[in-house]
N, C-alpha and C. Protein backbone atom coordinates (compact mmCIF):
# COMPACT_ATOMS: atom_id res chain seq x y z
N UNK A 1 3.24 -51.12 -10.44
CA UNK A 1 2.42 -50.41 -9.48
C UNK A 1 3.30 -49.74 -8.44
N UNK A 2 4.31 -50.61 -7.95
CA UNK A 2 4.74 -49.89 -7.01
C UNK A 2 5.81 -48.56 -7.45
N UNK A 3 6.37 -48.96 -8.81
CA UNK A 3 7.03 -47.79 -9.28
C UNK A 3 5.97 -46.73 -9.52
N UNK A 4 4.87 -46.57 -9.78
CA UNK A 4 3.69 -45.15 -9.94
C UNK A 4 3.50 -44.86 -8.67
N UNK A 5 3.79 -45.64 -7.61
CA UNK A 5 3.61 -45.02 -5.99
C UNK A 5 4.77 -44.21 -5.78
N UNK A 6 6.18 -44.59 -6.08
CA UNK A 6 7.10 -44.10 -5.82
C UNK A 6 6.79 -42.74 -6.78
N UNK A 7 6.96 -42.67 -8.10
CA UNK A 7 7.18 -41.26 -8.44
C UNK A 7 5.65 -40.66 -8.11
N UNK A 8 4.43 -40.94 -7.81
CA UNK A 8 3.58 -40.54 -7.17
C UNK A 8 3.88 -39.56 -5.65
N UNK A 9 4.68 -40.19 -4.78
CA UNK A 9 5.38 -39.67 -4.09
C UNK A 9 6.32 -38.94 -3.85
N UNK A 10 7.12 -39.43 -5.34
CA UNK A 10 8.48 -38.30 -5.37
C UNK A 10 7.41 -36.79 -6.10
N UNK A 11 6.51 -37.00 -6.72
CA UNK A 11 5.67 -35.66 -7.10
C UNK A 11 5.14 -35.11 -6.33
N UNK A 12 4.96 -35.33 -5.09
CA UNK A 12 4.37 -34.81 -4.23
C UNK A 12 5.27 -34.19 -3.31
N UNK A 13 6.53 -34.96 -2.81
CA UNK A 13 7.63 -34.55 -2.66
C UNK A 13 8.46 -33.46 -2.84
N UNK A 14 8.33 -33.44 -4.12
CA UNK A 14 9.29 -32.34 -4.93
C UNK A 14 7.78 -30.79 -5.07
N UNK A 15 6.77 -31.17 -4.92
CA UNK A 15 5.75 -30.13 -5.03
C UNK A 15 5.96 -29.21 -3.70
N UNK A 16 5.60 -30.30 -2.51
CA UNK A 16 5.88 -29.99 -1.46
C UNK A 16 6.62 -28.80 -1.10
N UNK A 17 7.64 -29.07 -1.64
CA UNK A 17 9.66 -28.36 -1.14
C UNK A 17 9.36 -27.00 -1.71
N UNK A 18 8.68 -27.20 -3.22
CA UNK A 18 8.54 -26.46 -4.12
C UNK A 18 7.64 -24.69 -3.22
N UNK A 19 6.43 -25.49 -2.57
CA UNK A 19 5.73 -24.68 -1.84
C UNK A 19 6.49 -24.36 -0.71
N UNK A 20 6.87 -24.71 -0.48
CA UNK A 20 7.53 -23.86 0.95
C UNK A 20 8.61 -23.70 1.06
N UNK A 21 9.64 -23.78 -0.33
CA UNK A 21 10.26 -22.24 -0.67
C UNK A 21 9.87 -21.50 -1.29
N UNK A 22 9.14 -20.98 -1.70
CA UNK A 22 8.16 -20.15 -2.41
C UNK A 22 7.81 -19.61 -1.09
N UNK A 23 7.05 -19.87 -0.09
CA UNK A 23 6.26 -19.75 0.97
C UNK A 23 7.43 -18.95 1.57
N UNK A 24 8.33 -19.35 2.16
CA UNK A 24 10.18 -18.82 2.38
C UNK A 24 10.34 -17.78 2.06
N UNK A 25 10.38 -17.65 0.41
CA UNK A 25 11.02 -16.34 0.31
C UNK A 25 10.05 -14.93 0.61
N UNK A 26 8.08 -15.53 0.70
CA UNK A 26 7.66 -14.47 0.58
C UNK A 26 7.35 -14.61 2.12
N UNK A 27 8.20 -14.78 3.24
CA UNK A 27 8.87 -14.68 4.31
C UNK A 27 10.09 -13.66 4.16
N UNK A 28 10.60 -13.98 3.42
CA UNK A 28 11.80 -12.74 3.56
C UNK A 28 11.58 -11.65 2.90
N UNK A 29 10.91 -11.40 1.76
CA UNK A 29 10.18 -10.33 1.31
C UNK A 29 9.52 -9.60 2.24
N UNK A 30 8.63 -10.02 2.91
CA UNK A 30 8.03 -9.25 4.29
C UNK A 30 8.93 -8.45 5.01
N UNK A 31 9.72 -9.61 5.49
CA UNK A 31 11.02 -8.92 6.35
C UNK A 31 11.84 -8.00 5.75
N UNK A 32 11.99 -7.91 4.59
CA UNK A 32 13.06 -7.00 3.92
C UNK A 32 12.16 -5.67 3.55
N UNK A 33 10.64 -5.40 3.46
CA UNK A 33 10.10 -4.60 3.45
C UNK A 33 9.97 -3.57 4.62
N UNK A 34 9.66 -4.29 5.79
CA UNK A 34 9.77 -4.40 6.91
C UNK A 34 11.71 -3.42 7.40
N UNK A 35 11.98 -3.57 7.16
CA UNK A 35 13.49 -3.03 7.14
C UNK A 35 13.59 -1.91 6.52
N UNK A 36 13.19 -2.25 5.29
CA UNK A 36 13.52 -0.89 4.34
C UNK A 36 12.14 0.38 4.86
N UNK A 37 11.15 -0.08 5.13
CA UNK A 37 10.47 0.81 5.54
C UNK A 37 11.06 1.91 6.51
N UNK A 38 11.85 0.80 7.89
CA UNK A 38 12.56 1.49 9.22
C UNK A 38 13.87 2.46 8.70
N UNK A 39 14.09 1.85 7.81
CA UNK A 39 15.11 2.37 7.00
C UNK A 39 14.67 3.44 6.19
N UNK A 40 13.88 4.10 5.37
CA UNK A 40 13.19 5.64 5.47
C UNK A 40 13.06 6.51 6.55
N UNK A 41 12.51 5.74 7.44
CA UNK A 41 12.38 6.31 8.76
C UNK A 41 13.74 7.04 9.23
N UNK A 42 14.36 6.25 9.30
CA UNK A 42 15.69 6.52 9.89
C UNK A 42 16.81 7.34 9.17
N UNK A 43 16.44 7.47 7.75
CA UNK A 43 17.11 8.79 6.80
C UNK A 43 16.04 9.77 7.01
N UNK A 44 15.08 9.89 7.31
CA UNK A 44 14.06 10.88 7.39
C UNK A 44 14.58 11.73 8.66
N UNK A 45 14.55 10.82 9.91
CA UNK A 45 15.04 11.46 10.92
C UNK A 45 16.92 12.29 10.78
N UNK A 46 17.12 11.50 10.17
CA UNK A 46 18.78 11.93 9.49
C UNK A 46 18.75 13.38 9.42
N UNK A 47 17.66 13.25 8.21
CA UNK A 47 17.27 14.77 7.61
C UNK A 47 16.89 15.87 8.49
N UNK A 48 16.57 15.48 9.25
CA UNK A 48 15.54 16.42 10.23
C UNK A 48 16.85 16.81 11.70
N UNK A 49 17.19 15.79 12.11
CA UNK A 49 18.68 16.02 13.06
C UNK A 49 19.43 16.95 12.19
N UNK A 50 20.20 16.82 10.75
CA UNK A 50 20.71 17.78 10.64
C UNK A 50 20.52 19.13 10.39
N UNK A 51 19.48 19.38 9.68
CA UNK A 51 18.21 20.90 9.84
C UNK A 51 18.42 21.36 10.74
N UNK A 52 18.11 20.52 12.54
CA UNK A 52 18.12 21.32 13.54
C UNK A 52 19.52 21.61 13.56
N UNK A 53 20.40 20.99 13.92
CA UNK A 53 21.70 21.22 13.86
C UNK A 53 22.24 22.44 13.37
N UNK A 54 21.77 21.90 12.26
CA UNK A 54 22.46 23.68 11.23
C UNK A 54 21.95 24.53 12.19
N UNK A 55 20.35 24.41 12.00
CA UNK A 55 19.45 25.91 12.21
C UNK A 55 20.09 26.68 13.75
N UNK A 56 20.43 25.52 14.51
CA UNK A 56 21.03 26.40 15.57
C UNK A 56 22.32 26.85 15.71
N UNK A 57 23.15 26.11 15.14
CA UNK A 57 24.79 26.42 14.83
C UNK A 57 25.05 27.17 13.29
N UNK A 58 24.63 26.48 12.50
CA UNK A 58 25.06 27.64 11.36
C UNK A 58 25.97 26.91 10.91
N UNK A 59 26.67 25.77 11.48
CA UNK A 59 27.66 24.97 10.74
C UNK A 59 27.21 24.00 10.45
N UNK A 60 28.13 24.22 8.89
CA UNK A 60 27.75 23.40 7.63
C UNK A 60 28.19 21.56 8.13
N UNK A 61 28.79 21.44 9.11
CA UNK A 61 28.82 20.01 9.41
C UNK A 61 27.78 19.11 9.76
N UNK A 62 27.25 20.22 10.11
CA UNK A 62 25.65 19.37 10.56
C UNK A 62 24.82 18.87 8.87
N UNK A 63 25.21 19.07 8.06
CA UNK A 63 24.67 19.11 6.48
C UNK A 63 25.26 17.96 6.24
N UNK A 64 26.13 17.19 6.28
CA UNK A 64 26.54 16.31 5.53
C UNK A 64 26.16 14.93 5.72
N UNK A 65 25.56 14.29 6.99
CA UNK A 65 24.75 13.40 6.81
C UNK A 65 23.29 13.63 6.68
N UNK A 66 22.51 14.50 6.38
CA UNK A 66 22.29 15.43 6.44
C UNK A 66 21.54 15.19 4.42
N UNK A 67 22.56 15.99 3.86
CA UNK A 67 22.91 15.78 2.79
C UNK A 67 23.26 14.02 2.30
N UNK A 68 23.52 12.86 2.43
CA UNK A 68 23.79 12.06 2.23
C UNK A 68 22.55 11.16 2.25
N UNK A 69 21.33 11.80 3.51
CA UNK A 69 20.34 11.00 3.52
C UNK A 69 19.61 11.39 2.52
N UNK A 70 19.67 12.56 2.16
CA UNK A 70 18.71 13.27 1.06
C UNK A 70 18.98 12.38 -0.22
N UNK A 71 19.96 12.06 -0.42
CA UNK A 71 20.72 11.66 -1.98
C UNK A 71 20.33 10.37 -1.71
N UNK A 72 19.93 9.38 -0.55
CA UNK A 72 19.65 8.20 -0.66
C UNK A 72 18.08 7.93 -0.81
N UNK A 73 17.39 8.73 -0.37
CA UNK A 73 16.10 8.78 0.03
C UNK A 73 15.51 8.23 -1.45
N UNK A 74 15.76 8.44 -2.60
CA UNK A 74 14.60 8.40 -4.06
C UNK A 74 14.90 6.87 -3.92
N UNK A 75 16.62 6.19 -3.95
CA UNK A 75 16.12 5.28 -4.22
C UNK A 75 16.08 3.92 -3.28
N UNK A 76 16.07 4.38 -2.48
CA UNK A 76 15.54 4.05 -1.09
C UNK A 76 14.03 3.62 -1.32
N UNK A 77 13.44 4.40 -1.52
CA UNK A 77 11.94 4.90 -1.78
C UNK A 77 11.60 3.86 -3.16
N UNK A 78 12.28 4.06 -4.19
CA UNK A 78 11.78 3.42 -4.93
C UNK A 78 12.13 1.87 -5.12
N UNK A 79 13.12 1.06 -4.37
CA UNK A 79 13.03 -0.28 -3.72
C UNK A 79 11.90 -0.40 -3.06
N UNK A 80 11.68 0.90 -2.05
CA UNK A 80 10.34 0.01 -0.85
C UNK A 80 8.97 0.41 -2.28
N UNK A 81 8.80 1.12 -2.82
CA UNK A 81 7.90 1.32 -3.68
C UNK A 81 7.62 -0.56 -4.68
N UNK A 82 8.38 -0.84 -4.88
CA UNK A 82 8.81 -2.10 -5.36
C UNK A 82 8.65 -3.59 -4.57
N UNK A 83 8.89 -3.14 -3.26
CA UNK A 83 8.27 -4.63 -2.24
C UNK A 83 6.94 -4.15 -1.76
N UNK A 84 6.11 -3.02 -2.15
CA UNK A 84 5.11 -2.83 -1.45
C UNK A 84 4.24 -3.35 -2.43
N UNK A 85 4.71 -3.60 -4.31
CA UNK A 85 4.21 -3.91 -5.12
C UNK A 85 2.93 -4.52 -5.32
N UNK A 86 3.19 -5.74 -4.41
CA UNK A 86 1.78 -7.12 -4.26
C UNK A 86 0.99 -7.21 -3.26
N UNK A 87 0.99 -5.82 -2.93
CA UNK A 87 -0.26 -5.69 -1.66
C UNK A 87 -0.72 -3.92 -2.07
N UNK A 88 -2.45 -4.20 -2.39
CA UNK A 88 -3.19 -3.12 -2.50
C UNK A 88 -2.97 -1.76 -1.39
N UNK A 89 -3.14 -2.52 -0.03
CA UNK A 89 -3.28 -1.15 0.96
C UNK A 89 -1.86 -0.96 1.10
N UNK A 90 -0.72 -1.52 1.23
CA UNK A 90 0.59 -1.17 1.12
C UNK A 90 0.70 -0.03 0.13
N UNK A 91 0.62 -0.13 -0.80
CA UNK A 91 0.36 0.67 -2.21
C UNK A 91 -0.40 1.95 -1.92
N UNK A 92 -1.85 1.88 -1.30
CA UNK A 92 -1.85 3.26 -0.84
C UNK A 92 -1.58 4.07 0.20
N UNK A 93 -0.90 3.42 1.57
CA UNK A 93 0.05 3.94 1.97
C UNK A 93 1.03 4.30 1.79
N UNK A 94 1.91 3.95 0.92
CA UNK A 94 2.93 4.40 0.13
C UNK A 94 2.75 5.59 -0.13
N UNK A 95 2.06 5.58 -1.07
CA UNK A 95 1.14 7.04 -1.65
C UNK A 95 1.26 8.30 -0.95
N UNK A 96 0.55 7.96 0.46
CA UNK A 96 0.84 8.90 0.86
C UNK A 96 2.24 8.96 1.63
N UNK A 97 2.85 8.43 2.00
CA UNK A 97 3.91 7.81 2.38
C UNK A 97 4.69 9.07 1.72
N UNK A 98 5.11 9.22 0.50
CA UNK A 98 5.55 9.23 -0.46
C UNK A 98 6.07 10.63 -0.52
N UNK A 99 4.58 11.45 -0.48
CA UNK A 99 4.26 12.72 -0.61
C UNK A 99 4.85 13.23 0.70
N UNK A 100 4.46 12.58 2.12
CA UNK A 100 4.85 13.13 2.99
C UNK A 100 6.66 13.12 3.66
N UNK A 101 6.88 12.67 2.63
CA UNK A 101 8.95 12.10 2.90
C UNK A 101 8.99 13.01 1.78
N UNK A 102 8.65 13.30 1.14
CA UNK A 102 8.97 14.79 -0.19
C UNK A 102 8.68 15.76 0.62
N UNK A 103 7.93 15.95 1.23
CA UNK A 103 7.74 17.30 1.63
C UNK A 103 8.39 17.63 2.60
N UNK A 104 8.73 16.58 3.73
CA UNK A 104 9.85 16.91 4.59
C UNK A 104 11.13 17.11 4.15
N UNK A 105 11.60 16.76 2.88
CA UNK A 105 12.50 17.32 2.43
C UNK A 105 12.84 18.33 2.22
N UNK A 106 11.35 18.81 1.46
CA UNK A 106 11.39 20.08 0.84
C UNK A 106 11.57 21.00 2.39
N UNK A 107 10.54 21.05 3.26
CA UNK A 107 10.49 21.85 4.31
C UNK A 107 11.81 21.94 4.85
N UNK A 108 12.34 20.56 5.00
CA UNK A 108 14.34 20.55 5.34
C UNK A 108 15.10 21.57 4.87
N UNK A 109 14.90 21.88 3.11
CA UNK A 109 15.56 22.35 2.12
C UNK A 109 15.18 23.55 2.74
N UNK A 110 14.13 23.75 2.94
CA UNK A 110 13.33 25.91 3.09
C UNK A 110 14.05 25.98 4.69
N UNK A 111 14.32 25.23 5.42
CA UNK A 111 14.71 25.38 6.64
C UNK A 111 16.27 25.79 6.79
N UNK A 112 17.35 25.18 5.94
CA UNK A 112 18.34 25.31 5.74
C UNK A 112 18.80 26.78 4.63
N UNK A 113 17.68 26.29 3.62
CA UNK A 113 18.03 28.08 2.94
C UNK A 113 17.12 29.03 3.83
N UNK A 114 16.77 29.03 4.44
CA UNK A 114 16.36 30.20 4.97
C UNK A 114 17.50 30.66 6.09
N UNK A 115 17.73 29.22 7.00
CA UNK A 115 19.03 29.67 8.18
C UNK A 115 20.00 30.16 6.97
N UNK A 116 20.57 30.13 5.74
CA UNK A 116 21.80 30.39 5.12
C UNK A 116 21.31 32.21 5.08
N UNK A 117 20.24 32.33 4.21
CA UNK A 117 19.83 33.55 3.54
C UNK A 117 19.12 34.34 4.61
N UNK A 118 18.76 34.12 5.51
CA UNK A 118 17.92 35.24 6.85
C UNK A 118 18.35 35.24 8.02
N UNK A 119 19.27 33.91 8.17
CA UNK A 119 19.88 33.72 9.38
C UNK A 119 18.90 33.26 10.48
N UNK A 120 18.80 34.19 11.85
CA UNK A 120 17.72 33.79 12.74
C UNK A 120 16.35 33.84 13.02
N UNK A 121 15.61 34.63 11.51
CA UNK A 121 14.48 34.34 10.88
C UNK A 121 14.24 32.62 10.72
N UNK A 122 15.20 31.77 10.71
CA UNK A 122 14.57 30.39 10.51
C UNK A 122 14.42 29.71 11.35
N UNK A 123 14.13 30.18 12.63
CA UNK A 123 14.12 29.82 14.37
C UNK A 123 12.16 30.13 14.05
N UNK A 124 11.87 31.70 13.27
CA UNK A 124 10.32 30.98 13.07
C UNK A 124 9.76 30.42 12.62
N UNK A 125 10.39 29.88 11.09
CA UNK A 125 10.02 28.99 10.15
C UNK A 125 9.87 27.66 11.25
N UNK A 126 10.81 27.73 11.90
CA UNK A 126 10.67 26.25 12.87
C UNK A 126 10.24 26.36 14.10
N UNK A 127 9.55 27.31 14.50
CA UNK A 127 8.30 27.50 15.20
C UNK A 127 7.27 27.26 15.25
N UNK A 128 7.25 27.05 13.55
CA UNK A 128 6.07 27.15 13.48
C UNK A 128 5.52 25.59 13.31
N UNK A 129 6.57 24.45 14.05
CA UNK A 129 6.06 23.21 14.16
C UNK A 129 5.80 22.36 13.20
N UNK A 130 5.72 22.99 11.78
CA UNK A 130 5.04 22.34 10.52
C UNK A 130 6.36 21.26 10.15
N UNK A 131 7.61 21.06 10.45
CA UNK A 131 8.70 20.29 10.19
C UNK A 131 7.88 19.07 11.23
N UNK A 132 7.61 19.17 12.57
CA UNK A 132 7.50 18.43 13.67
C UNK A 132 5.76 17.61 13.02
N UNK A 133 5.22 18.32 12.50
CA UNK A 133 3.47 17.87 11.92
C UNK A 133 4.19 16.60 10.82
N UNK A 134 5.05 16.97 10.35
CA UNK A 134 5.35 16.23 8.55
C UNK A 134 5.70 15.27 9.38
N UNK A 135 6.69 15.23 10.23
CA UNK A 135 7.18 13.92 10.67
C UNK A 135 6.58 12.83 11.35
N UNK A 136 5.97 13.79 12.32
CA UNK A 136 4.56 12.74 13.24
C UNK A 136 3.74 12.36 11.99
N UNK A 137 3.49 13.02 11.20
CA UNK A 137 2.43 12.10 10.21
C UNK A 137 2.89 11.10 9.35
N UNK A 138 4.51 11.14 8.82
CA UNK A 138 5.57 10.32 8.62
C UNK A 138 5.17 8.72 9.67
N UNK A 139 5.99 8.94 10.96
CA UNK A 139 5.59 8.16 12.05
C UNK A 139 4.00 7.45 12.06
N UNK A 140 3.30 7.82 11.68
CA UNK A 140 1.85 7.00 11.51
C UNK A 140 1.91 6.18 10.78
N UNK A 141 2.04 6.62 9.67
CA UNK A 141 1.71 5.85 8.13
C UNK A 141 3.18 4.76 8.86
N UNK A 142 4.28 5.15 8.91
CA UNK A 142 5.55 4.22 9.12
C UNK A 142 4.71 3.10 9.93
N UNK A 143 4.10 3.45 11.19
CA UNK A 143 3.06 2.42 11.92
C UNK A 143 2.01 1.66 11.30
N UNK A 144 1.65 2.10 10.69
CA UNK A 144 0.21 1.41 9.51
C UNK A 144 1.37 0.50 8.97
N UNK A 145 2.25 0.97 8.44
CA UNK A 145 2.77 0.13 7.57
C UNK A 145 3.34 -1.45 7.60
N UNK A 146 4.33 -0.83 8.54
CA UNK A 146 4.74 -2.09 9.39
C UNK A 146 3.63 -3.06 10.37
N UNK A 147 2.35 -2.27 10.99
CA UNK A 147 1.03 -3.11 11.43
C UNK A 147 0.79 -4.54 9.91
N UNK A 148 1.11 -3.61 8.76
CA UNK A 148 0.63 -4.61 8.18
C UNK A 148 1.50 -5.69 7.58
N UNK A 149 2.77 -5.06 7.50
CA UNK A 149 3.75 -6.24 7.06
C UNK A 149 3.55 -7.43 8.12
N UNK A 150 3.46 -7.14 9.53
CA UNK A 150 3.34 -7.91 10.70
C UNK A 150 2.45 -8.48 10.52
N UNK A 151 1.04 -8.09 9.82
CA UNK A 151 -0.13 -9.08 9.66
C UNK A 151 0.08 -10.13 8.85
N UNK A 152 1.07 -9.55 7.29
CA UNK A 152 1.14 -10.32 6.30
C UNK A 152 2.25 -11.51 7.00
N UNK A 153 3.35 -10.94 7.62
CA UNK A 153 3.87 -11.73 8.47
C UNK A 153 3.74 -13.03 8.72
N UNK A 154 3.00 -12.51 10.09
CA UNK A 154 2.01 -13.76 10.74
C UNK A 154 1.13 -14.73 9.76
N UNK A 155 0.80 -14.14 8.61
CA UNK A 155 0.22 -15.12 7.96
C UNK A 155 1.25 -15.89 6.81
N UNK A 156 1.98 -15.83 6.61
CA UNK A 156 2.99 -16.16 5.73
C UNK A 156 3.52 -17.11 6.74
N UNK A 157 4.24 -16.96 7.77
CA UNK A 157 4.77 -17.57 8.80
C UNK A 157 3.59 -19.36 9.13
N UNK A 158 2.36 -18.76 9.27
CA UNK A 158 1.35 -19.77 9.54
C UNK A 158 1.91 -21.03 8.31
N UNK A 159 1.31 -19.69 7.07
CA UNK A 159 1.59 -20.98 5.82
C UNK A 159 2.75 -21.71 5.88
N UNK A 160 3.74 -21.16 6.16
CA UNK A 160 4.73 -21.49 5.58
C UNK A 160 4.96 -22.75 7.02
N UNK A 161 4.98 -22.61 8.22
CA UNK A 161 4.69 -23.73 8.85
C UNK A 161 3.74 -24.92 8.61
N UNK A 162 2.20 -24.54 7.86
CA UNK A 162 1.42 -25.22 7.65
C UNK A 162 2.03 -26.24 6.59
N UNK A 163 2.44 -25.85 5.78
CA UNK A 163 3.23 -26.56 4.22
C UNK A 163 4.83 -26.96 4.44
N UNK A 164 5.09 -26.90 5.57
CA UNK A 164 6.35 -27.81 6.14
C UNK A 164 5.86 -28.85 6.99
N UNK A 165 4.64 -28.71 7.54
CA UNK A 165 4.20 -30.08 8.51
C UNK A 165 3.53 -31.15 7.20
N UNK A 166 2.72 -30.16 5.95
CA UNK A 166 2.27 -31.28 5.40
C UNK A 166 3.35 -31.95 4.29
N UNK A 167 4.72 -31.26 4.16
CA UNK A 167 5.24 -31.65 3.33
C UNK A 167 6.34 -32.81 4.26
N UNK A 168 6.24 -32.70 5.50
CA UNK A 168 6.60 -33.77 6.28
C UNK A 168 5.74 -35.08 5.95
């Protein structure tokens, strides 16, 4: 009898540990989503600093980080596409997410060939604010997003405290 208490206990034991590393890592999953999200953000803005740069100087130095964020951005994108995996509304923020970090590219790209090929014709292309619209709408969804990793957060955090007090 008393040996079925013991591995009775050691099963519960070892279940325990079991749950709340499990519970753990989808603690650090959050957080690493959470990162990589800020981390779009922050090649997005890359992109957009060097655009202006060029557009007012004309030198190609302003292109190369510039250029470097561009080349990181897909798979950048398709990691966070990948931790956003196991959550529905993550997924359709993404979505649009997605579309709107493509298109600031693209608008980047028409901003830079146009300063190459028209010169100070691309002072109206960027007048016309539509670079500054992509990004603020960028900046939202980036906010939705992270609102919700923070929710999933907080609740992961709960569990994962809850299933360390009972595995005490």
């Amino acid at each position: 009898t008393a040996a079925a208490v013991i591995i009775f206990i050691s099963f519960l034991s070892v279940s325990g540990i079991d749950s709340l590393v499990q519970l753990s890592s989808w603690v650090e999953h959050t957080q690493q989503a959470k990162n990589q999200i800020d981390g779009v953000l922050a090649q997005i803005l890359e992109v957009q600093s060097g655009e202006r740069g060029f557009l007012l100087s004309g030198d190609d130095n302003y292109l190369v980080a510039r250029k470097e964020a561009s080349r990181e951005l897909p798979s950048v994108m398709d990691s966070l596409r990948f931790q956003m995996a196991d959550n529905p509304r993550q997924q359709e923020l993404f979505a649009s997410f997605e579309k709107l970090v493509e298109e600031r590219v693209a608008f980047s790209d028409r901003m830079v060939s146009t300063r190459r090929t028209k010169g100070e014709a691309a002072r109206l292309l960027f007048a016309t604010g539509r670079g500054k619209m992509i990004t603020d709408s960028i900046r939202v969804l980036v906010a939705q997003m992270l609102a919700e990793e923070d929710r999933l957060l907080q609740t992961r955090n709960e569990d994962e405290t809850h299933q360390a007090n009972r595995t005490r």
